[in-house]
N, C-alpha and C. Protein backbone atom coordinates (compact mmCIF):
# COMPACT_ATOMS: atom_id res chain seq x y z
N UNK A 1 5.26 -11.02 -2.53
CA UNK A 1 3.91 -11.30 -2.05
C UNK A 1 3.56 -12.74 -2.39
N UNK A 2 3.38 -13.78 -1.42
CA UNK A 2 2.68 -15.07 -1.55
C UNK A 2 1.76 -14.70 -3.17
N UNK A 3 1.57 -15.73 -3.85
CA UNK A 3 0.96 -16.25 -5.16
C UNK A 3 1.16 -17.29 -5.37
N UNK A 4 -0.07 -17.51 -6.32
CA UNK A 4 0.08 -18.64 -6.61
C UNK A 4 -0.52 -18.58 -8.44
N UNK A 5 -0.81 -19.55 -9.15
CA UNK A 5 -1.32 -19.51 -10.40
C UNK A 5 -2.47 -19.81 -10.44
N UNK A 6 -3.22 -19.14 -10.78
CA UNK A 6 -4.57 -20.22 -11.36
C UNK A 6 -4.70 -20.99 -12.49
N UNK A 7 -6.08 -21.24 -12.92
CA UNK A 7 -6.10 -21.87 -13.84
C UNK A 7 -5.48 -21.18 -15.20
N UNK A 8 -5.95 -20.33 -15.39
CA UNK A 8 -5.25 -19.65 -16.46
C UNK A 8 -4.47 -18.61 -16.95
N UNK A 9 -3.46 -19.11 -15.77
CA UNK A 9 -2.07 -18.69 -15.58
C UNK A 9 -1.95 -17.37 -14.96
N UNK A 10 -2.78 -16.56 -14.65
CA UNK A 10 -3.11 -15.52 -14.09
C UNK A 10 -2.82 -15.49 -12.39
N UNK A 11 -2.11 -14.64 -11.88
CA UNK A 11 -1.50 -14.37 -10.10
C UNK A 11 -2.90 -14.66 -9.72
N UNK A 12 -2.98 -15.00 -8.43
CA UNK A 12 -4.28 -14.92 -7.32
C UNK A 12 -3.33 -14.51 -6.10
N UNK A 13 -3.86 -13.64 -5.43
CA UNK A 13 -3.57 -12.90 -4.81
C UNK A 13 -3.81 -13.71 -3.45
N UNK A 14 -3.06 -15.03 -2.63
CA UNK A 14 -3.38 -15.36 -1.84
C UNK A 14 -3.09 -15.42 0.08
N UNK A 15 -3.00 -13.78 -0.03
CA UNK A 15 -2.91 -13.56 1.61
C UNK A 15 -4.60 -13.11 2.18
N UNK A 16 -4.91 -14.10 2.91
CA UNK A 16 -6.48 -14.07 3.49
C UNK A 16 -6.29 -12.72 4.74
N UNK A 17 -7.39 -12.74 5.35
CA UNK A 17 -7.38 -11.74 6.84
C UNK A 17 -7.04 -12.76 7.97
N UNK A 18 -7.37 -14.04 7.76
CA UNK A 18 -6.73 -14.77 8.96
C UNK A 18 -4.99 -14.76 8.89
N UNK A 19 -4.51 -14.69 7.77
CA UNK A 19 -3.12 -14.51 7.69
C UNK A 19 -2.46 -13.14 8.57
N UNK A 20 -3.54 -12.20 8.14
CA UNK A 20 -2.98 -11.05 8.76
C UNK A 20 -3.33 -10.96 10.48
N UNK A 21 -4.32 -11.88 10.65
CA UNK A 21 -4.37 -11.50 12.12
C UNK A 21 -3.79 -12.56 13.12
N UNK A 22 -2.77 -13.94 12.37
CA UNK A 22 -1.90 -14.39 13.04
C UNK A 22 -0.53 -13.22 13.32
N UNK A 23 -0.62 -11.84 12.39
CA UNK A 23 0.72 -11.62 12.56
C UNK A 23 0.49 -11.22 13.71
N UNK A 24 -0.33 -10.82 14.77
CA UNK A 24 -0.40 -10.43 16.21
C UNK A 24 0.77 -11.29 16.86
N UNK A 25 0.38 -12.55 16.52
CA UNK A 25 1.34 -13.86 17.30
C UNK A 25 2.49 -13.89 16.60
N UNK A 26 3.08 -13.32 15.49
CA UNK A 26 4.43 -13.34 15.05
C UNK A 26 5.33 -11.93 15.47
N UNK A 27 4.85 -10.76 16.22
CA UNK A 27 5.21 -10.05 16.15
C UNK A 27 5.04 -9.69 17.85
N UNK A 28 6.26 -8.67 18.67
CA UNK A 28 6.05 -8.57 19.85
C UNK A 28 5.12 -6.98 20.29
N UNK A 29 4.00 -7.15 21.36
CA UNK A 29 3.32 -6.24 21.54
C UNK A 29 1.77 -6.32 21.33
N UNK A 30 1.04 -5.49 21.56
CA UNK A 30 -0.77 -5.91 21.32
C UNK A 30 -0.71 -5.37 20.43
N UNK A 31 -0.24 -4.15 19.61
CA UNK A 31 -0.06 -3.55 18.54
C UNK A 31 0.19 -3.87 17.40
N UNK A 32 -0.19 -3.94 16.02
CA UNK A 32 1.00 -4.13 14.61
C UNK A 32 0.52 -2.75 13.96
N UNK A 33 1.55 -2.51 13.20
CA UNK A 33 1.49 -1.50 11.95
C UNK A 33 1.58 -2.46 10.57
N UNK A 34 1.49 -1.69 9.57
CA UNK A 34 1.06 -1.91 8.54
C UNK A 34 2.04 -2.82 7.76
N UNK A 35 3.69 -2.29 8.62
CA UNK A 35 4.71 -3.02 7.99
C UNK A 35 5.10 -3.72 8.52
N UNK A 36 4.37 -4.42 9.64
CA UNK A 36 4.64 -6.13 10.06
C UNK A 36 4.07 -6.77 9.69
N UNK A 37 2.86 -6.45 8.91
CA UNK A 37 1.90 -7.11 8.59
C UNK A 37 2.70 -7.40 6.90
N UNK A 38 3.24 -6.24 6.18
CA UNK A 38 4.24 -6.32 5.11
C UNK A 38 5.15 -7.38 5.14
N UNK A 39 6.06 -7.25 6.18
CA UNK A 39 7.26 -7.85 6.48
C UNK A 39 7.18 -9.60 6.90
N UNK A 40 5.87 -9.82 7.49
CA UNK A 40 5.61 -10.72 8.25
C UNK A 40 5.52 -11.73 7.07
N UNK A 41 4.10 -11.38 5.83
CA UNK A 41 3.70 -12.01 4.92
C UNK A 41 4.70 -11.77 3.66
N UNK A 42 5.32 -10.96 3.49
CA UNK A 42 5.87 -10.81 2.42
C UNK A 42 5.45 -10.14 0.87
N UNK A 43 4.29 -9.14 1.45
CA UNK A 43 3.68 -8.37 0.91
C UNK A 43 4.03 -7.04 0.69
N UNK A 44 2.97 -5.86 -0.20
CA UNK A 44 3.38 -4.82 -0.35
C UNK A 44 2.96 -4.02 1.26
N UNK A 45 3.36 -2.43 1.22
CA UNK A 45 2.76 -2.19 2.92
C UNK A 45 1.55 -1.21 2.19
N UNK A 46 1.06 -1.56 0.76
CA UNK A 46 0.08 -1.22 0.37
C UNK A 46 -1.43 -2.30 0.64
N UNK A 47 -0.64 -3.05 0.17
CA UNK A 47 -1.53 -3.92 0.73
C UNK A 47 -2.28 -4.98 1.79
N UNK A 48 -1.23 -4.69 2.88
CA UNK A 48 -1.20 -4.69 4.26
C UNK A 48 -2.08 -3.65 4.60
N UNK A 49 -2.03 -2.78 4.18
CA UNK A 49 -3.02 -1.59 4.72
C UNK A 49 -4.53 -1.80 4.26
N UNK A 50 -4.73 -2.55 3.28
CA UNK A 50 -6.22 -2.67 2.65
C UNK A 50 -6.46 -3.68 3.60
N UNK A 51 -6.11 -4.53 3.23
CA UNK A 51 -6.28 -5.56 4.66
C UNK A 51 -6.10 -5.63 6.01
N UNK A 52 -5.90 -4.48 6.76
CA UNK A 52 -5.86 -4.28 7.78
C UNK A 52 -6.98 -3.43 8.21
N UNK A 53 -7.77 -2.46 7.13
CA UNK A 53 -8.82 -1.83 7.21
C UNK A 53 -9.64 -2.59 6.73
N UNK A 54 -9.46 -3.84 5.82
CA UNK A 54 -10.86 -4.71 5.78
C UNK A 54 -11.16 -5.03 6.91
N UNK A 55 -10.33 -5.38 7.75
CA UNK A 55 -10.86 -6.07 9.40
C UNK A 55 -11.37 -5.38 9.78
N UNK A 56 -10.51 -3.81 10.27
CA UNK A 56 -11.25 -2.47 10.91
C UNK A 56 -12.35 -2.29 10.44
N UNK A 57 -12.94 -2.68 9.20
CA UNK A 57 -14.74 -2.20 8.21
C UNK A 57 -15.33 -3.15 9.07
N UNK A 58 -14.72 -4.47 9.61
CA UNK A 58 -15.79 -5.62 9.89
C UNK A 58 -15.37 -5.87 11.10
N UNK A 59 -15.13 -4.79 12.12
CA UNK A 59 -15.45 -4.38 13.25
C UNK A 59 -14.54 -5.71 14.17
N UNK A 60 -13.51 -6.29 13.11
CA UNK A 60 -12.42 -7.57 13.64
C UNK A 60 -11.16 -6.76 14.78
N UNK A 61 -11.17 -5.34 13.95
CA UNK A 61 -9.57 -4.95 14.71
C UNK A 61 -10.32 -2.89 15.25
N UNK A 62 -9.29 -2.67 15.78
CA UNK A 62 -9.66 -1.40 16.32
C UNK A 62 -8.29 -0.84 15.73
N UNK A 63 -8.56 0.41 15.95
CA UNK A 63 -6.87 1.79 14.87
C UNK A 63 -7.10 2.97 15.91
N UNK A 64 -6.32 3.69 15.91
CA UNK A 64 -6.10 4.92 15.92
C UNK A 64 -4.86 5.07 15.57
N UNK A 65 -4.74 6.98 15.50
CA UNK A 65 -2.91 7.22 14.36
C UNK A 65 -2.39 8.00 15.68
N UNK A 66 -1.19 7.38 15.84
CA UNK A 66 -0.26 7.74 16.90
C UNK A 66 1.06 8.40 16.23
N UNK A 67 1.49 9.52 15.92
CA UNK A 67 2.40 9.99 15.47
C UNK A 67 2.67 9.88 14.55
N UNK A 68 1.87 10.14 13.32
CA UNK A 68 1.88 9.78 11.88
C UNK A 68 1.66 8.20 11.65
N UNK A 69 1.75 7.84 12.62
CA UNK A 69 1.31 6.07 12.44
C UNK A 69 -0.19 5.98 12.55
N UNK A 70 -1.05 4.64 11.77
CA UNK A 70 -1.77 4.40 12.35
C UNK A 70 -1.45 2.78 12.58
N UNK A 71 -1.76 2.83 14.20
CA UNK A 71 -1.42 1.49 14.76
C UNK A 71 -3.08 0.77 14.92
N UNK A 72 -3.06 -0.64 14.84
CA UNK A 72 -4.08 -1.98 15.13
C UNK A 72 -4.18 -2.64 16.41
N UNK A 73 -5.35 -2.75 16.56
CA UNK A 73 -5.39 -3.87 18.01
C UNK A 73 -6.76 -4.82 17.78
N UNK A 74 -6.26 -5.77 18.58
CA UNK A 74 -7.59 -6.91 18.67
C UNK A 74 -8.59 -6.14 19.70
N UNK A 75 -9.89 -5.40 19.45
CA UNK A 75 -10.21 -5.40 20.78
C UNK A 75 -10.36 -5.67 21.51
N UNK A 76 -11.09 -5.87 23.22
CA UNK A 76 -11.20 -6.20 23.65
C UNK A 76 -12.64 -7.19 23.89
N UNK A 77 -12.98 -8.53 23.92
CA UNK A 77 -14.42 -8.90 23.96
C UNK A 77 -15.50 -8.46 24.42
N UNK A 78 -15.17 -7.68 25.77
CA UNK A 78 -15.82 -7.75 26.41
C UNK A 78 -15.79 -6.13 26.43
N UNK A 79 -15.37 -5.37 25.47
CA UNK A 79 -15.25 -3.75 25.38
C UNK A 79 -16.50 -3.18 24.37
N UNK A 80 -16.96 -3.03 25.12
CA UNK A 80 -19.13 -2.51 24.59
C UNK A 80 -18.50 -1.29 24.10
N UNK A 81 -18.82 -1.39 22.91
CA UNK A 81 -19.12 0.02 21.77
C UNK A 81 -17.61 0.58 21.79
N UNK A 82 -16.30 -0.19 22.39
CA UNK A 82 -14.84 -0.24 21.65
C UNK A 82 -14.60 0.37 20.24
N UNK A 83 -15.29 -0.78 19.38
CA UNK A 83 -15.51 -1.08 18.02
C UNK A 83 -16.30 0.68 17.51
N UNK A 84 -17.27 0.56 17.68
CA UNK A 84 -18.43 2.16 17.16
C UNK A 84 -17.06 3.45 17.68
N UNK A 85 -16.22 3.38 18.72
CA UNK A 85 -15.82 4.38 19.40
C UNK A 85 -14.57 4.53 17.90
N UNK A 86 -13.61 3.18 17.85
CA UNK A 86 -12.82 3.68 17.04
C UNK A 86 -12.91 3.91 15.66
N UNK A 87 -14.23 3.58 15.28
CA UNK A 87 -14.87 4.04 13.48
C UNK A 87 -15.38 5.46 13.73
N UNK A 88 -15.19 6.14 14.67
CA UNK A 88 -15.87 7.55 14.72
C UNK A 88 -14.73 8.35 14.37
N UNK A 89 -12.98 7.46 14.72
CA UNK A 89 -11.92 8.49 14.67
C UNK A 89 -11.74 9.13 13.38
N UNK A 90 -11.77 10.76 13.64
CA UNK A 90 -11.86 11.45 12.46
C UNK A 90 -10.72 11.21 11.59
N UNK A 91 -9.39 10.80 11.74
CA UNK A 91 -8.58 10.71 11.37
C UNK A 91 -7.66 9.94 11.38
N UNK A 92 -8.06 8.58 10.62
CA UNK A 92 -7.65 7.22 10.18
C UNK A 92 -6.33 7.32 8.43
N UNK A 93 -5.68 6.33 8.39
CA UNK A 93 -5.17 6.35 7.13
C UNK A 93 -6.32 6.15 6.27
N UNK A 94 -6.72 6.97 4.82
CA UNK A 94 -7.63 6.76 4.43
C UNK A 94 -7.84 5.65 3.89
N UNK A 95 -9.25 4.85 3.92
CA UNK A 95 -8.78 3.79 2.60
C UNK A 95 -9.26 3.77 1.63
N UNK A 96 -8.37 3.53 0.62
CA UNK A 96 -8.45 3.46 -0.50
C UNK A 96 -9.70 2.85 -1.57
N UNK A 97 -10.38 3.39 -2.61
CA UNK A 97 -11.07 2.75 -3.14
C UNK A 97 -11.16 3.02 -4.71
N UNK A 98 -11.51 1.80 -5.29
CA UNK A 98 -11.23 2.06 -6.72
C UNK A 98 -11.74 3.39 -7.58
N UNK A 99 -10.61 3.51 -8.41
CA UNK A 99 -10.87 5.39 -8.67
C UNK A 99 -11.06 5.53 -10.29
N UNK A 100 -11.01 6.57 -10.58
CA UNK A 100 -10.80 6.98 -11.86
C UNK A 100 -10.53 5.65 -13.46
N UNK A 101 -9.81 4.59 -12.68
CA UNK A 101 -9.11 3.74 -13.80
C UNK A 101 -10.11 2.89 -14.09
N UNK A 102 -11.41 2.67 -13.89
CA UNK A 102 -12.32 1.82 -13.68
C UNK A 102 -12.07 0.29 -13.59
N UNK A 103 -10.77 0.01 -12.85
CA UNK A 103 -10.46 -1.29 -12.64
C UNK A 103 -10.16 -1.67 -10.97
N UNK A 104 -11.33 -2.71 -10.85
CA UNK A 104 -10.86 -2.78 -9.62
C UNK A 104 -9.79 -3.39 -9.04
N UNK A 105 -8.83 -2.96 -8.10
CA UNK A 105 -7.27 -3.27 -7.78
C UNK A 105 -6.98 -3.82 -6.34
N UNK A 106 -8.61 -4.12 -6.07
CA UNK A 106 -8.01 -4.49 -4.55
C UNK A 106 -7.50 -6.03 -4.91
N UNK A 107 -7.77 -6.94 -5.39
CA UNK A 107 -7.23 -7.95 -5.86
C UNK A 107 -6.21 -8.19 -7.27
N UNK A 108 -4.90 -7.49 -6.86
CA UNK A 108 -4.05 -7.88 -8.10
C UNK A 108 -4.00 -8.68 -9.12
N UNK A 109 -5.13 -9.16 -9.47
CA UNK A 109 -5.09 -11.20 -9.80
C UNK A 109 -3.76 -10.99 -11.00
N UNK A 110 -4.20 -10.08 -11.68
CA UNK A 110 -3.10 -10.24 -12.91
C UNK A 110 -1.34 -9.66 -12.72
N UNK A 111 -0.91 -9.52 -11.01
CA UNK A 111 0.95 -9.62 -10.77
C UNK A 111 1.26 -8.39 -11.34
N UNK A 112 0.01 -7.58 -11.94
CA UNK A 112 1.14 -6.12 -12.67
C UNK A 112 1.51 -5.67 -11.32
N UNK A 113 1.53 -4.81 -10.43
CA UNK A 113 2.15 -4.26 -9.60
C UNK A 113 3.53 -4.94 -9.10
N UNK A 114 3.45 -6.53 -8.95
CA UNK A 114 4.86 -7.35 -8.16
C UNK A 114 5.57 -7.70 -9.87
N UNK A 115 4.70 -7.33 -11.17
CA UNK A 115 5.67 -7.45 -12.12
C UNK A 115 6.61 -6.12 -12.38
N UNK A 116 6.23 -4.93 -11.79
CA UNK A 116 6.80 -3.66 -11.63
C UNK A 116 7.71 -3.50 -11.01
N UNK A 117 7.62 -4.18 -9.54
CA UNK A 117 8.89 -4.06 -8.91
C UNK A 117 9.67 -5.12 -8.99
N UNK A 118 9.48 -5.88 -9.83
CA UNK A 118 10.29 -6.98 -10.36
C UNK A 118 10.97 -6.21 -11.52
N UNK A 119 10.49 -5.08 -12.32
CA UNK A 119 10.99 -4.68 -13.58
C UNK A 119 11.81 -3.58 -12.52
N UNK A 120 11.76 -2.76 -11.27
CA UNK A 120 12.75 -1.92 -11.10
C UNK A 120 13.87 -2.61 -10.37
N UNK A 121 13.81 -4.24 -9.99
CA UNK A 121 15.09 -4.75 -9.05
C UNK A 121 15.74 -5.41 -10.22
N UNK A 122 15.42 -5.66 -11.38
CA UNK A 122 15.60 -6.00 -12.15
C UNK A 122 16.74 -4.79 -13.17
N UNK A 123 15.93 -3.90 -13.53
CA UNK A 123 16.69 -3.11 -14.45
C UNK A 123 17.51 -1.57 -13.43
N UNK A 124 17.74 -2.38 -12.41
CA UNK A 124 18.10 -1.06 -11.22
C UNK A 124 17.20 0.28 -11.38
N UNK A 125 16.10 0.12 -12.00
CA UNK A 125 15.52 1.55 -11.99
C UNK A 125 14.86 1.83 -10.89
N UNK A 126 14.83 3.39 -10.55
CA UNK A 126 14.37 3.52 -9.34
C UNK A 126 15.50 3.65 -8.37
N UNK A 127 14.64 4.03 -7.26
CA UNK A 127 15.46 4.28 -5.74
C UNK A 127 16.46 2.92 -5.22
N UNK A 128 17.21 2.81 -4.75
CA UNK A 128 18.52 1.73 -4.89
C UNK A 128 17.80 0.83 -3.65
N UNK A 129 17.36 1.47 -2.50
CA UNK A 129 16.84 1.10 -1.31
C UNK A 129 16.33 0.36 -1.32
N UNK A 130 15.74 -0.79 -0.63
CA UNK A 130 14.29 -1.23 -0.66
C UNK A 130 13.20 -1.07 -0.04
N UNK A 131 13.32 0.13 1.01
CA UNK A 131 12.39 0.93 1.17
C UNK A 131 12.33 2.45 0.37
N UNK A 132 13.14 2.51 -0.33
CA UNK A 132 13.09 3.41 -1.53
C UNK A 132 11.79 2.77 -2.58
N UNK A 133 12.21 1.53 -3.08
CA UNK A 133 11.24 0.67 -3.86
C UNK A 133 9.99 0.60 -3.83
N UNK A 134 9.82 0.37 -2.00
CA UNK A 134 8.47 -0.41 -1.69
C UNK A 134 7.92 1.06 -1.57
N UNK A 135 8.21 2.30 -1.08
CA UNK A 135 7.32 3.29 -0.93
C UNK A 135 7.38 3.91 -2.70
N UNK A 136 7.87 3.73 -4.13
CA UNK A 136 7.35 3.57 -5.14
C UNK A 136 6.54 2.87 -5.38
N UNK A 137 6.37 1.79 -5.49
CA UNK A 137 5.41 0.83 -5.25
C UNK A 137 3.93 1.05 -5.05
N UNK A 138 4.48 1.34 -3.59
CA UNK A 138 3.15 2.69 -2.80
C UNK A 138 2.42 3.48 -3.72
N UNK A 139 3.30 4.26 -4.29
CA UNK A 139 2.85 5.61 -5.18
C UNK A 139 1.52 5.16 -6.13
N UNK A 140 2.24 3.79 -6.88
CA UNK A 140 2.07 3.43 -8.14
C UNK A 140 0.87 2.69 -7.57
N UNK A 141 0.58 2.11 -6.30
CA UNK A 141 -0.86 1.37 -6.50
C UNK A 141 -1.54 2.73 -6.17
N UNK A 142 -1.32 3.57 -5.26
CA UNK A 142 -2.53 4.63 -4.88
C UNK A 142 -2.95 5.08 -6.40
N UNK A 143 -1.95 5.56 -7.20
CA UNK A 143 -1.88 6.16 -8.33
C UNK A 143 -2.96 5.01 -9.16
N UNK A 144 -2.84 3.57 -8.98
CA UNK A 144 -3.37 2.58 -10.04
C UNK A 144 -5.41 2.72 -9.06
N UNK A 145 -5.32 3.19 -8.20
CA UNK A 145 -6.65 2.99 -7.50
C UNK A 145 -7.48 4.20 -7.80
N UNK A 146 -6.42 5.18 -7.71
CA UNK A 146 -7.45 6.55 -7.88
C UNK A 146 -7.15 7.45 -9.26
N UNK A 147 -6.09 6.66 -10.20
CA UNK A 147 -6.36 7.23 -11.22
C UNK A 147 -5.19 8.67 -10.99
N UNK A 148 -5.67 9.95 -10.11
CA UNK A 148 -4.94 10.92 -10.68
C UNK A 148 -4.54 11.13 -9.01
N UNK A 149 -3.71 11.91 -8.77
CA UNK A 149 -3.40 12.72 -7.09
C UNK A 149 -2.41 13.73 -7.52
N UNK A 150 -2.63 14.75 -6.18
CA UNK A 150 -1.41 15.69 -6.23
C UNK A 150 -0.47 15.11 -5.56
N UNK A 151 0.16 15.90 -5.30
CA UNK A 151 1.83 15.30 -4.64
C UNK A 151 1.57 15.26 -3.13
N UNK A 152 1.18 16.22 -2.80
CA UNK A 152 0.84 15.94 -1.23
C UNK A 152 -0.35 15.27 -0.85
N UNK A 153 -1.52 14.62 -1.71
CA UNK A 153 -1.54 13.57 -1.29
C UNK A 153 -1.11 12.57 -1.53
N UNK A 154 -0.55 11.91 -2.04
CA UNK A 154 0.46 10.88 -2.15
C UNK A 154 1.56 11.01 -0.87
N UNK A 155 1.99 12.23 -0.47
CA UNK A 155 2.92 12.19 0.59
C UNK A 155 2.08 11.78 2.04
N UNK A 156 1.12 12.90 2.05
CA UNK A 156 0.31 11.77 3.23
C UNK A 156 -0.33 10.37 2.71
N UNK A 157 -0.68 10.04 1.97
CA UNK A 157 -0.78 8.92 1.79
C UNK A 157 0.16 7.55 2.34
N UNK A 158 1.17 8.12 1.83
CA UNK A 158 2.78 7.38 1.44
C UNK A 158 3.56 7.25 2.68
N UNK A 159 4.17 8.71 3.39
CA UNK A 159 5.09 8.92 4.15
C UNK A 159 4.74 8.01 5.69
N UNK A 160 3.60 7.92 6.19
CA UNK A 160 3.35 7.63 7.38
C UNK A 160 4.03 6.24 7.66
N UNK A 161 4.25 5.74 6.57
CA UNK A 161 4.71 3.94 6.72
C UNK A 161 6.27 3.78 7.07
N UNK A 162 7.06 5.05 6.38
CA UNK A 162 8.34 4.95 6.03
C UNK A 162 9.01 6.25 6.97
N UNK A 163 8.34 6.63 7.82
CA UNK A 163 8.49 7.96 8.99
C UNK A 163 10.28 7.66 9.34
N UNK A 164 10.10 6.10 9.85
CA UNK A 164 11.62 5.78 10.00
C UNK A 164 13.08 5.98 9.06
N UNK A 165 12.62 6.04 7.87
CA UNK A 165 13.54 5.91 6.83
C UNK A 165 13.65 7.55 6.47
N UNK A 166 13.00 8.33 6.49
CA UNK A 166 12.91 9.50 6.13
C UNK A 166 11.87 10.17 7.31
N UNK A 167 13.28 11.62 7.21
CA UNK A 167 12.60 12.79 8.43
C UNK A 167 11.78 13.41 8.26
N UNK A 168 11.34 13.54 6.84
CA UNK A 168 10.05 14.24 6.77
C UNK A 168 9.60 14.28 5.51
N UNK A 169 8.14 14.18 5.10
CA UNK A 169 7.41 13.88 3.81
C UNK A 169 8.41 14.39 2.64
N UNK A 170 8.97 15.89 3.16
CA UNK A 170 9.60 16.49 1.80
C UNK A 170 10.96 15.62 1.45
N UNK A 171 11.62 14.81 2.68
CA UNK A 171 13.07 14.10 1.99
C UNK A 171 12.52 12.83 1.32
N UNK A 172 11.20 12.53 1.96
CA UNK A 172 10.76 10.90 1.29
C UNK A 172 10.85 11.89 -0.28
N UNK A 173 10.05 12.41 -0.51
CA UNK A 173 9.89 12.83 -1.81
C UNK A 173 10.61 13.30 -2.96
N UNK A 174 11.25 13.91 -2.51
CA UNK A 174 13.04 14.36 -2.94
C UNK A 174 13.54 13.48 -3.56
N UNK A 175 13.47 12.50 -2.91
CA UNK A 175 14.01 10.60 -3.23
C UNK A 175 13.39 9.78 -4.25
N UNK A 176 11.82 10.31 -3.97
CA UNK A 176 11.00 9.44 -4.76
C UNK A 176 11.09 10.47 -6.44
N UNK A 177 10.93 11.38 -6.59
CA UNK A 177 10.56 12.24 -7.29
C UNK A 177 11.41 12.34 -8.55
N UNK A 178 12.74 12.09 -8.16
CA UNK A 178 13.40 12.03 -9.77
C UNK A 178 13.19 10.39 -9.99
N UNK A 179 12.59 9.50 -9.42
CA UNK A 179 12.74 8.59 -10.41
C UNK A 179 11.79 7.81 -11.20
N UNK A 180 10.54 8.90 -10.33
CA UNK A 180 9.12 8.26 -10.48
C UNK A 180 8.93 8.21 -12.20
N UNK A 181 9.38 9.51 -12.72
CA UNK A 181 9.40 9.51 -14.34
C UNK A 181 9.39 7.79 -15.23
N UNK A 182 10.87 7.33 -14.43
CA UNK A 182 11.26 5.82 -14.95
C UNK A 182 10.26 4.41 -14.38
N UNK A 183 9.23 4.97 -13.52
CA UNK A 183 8.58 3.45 -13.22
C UNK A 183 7.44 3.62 -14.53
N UNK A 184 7.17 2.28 -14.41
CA UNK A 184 6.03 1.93 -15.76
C UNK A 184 4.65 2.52 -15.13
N UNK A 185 3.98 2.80 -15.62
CA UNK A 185 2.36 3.42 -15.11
C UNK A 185 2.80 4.30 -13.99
N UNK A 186 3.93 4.62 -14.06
CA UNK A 186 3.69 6.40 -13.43
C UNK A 186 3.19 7.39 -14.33
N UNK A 187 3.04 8.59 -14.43
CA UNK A 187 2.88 9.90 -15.21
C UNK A 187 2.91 11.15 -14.66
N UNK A 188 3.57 11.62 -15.07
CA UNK A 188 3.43 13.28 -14.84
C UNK A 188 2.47 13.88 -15.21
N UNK A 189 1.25 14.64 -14.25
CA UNK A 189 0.24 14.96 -15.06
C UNK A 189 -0.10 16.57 -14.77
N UNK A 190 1.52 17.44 -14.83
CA UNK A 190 1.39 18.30 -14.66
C UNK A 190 0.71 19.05 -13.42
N UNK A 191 1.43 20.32 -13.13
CA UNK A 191 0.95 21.27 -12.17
C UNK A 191 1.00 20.45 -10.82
N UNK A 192 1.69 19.88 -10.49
CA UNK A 192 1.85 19.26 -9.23
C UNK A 192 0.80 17.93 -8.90
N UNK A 193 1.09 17.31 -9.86
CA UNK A 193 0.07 15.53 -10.15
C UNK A 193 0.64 14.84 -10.91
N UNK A 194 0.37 13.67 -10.77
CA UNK A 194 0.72 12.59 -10.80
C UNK A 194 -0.53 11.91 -11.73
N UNK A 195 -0.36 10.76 -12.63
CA UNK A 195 -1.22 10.02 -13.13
C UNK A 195 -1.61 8.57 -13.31
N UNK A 196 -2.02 7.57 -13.11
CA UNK A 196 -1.94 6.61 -13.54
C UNK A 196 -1.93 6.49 -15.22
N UNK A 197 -0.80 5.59 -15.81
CA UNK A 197 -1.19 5.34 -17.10
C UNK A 197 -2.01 4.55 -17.86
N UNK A 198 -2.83 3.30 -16.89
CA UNK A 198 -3.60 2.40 -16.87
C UNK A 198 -2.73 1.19 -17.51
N UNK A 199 -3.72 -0.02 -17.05
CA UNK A 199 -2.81 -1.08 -16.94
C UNK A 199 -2.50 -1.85 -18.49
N UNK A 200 -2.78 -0.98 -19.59
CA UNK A 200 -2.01 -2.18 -20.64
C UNK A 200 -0.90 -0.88 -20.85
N UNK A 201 -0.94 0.02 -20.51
CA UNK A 201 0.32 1.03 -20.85
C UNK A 201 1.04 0.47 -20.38
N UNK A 202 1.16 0.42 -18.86
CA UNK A 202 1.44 0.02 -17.86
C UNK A 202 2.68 -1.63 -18.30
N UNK A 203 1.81 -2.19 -18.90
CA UNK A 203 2.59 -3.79 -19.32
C UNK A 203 3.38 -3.55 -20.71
N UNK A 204 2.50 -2.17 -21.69
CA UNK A 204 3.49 -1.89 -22.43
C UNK A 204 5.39 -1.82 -22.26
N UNK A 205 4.83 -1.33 -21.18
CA UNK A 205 6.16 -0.34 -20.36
C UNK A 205 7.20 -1.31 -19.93
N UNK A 206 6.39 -2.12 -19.23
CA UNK A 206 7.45 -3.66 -18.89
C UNK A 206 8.36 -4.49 -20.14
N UNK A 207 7.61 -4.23 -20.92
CA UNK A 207 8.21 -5.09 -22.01
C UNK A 207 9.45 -4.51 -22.98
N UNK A 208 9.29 -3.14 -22.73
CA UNK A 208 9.99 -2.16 -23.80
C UNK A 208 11.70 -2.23 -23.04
């Protein structure tokens, strides 16, 4: 993910919404998903997705979910109440908002998440793939936003991005599931959940 330092040495998180809505022009079709917008910038497809629904909140882009996808478009200018028609769709990827951990995560400033998957390409932990990785990744910010989830939501959460790589929520998971134990600020939180460990555990974990 683009960064840079600030003043006091701390990540800033610097992919804007104009970044994301040149990827229209880097990519072929009126359409993008979440992971061109990933692929394009060099980001998580977690956070391609926050930023792709910041536009959709500010009435910049239009969605609907086409086969477990949800796909983006520029609307049209001159398309009266376009915009009102596609914020009514009952059934959008949700978005995400800060949860349980009382830290807000839409701005990474402090690199724990890209220092995580730096600690699993690093110490081979985790899924070998790198869409094995990036949909851990996944887990670990929903998990860092809302604090606690069951497993199936995390699979709808998760699976819709990676439909290609895996035939169905239960093989993504299969995959993900023995190794989630080994990422830092995962947790088992019993009875079919998952936990965030919060973020100085979390850096504990990196260091050990």
């Amino acid at each position: 993910m683009p960064r840079e330092h600030g003043e006091d040495g701390a990540f800033i998180e610097t992919i804007g919404l104009d970044d994301v809505r040149e990827v229209f022009d880097a990519v072929d079709g009126p359409v993008i998903l979440s992971a061109d917008v990933a692929d394009t910038l060099g980001c998580s497809r977690e956070t391609a997705r926050r930023k792709l629904n910041e536009l959709y909140e500010r009435g910049d882009l239009d969605r609907r979910k086409v086969s477990r996808r949800v796909i983006y478009w520029e609307p049209e200018e001159d398309a009266v109440g376009a915009t009102d028609t596609a914020r009514a769709d009952p059934d959008p990827t949700p978005t995400h908002t800060p949860g349980d951990t009382g830290t807000d995560t839409h701005a990474d400033e402090s690199g724990l998440i890209e220092d995580v998957r730096t600690y699993l390409e690093t110490t081979d932990t985790g899924p070998k793939t790198k869409h094995g990785r990036d949909a851990v990744i996944d887990v670990l910010e929903y998990l860092r936003e809302h604090g606690t989830a069951k497993t199936g939501e995390l699979k709808d959460a998760v699976y819709p991005e990676y439909a290609d790589e895996w035939g169905s929520p239960r093989s993504m998971w299969n995959t993900l599931d023995r190794d989630l134990a080994d990422v830092p600020g995962v947790e088992d939180g019993g009875y079919g959940k998952y936990e965030y460990a919060g973020d100085d555990a979390t850096r504990e974990a990196l260091t050990q």
